[in-house]
Structures are given as structure tokens and as C-alpha cells.
C-alpha atoms as a PDB file:
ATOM      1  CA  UNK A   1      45.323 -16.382 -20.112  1.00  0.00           C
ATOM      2  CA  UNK A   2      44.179 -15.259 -23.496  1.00  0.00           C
ATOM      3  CA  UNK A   3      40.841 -15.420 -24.802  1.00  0.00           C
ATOM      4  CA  UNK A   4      40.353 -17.916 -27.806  1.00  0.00           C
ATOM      5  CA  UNK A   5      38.567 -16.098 -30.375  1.00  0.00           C
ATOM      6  CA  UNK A   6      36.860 -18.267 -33.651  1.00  0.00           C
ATOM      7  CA  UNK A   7      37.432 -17.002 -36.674  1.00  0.00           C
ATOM      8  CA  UNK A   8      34.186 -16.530 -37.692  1.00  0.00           C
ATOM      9  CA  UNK A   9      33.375 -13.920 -34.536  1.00  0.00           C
ATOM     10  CA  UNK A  10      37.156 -12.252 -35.861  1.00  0.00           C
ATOM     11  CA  UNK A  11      35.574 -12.004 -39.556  1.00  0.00           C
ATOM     12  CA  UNK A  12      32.259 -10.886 -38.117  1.00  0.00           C
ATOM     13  CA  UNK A  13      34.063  -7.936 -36.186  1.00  0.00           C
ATOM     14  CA  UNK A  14      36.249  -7.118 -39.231  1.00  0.00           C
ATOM     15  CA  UNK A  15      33.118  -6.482 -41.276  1.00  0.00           C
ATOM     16  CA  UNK A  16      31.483  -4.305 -38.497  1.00  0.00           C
ATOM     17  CA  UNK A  17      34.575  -2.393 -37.924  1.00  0.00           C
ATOM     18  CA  UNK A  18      35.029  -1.128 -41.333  1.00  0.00           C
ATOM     19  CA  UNK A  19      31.573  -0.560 -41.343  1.00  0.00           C
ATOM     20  CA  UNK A  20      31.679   1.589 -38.491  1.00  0.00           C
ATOM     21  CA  UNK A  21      34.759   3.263 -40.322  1.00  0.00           C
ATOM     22  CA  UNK A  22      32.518   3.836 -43.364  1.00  0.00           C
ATOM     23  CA  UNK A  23      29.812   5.197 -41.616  1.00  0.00           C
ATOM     24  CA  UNK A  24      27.692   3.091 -42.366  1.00  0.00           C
ATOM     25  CA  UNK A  25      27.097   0.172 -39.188  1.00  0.00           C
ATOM     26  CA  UNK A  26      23.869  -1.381 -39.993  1.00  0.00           C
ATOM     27  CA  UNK A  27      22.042  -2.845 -36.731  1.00  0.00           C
ATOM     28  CA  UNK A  28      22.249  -6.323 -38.609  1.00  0.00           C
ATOM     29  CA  UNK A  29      25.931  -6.564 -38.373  1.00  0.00           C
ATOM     30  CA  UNK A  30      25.413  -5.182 -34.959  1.00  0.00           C
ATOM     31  CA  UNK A  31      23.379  -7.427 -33.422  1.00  0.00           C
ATOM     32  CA  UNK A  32      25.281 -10.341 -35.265  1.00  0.00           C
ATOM     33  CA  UNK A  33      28.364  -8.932 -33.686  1.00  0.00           C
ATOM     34  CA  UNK A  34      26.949  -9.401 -30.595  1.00  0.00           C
ATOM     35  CA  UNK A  35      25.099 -12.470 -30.070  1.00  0.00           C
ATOM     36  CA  UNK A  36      28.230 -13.857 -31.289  1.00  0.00           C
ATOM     37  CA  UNK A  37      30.719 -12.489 -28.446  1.00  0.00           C
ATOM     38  CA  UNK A  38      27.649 -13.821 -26.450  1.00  0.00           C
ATOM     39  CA  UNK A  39      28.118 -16.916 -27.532  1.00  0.00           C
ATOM     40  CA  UNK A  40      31.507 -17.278 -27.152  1.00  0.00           C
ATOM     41  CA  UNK A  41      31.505 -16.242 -24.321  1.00  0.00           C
ATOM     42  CA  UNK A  42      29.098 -18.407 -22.516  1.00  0.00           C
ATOM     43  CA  UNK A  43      30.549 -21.310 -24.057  1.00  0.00           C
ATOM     44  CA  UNK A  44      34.471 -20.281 -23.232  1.00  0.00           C
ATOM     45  CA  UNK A  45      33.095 -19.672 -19.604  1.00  0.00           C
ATOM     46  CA  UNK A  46      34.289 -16.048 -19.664  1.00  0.00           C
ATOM     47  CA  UNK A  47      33.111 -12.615 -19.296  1.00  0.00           C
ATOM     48  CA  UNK A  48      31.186 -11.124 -22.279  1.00  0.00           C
ATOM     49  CA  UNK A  49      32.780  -7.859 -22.106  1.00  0.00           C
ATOM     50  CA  UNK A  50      35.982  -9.547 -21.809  1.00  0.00           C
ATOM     51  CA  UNK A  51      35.612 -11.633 -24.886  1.00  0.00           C
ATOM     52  CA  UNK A  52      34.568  -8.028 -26.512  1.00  0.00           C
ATOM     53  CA  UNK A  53      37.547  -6.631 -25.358  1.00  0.00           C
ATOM     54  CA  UNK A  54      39.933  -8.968 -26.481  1.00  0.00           C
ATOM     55  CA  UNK A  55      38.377  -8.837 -30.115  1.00  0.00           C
ATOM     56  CA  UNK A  56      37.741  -5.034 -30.587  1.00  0.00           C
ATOM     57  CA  UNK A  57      41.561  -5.200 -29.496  1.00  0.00           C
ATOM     58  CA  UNK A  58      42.580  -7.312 -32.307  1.00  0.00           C
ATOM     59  CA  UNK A  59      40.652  -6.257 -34.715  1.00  0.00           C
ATOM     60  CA  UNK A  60      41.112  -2.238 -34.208  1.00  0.00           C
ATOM     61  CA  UNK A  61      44.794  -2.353 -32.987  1.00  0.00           C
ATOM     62  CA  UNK A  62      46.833  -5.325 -33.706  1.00  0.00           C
ATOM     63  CA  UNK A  63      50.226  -6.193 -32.834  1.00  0.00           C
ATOM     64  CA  UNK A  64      49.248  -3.952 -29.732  1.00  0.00           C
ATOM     65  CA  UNK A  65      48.760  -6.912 -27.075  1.00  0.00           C
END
């Protein structure tokens, strides 16, 4: 079963990953990042590093799943 991820959390990761690509992560966009997948997670009833994995995966290599 996939993981439904909001688009908000998708936008948030987006930012952080070009960030990260840039060099330039702040621990704002960070944290944000991950209270969010928190979040999500607890209210999706799934595993946090599951919901993390699922989104790094779409944001950092889609078409790949």
C-alpha cells in the first residue's frame, strides 16, 4: 500500500532537497521537514521513517517506484 503524501510535506521536501543540493540546508527547513513527516505520519498511522522514505523517494528519484 502506498503512503499518501500532502502536498505541502512534497513542497516542503522539494525546498530542502535543493537546498541540500545548493549547499546550503538551513536547520529551519530541517526541522520543518521533519516535524512534518512526523506528523503525517502519526496521523496516517504509519512508520515515520517509512513516510520519509516514501518522500525522499519521490522527491530525489521519481518515476523510480
Amino acid at each position: 500500500m502506498a503512503i499518501e503524501l500532502p502536498d505541502d510535506l512534497i513542497e516542503l521536501e522539494r525546498s530542502a532537497w535543493a537546498q541540500i543540493q545548493a549547499g546550503a540546508l538551513t536547520p529551519e527547513t530541517a526541522a520543518a521537514v521533519h516535524a512534518r513527516v512526523t506528523e503525517v505520519a502519526i496521523a496516517a498511522g504509519e512508520n515515520r521513517y517509512e513516510v520519509e522514505r516514501a518522500l525522499k523517494a519521490m522527491v530525489r528519484h521519481p518515476g523510480s517506484e
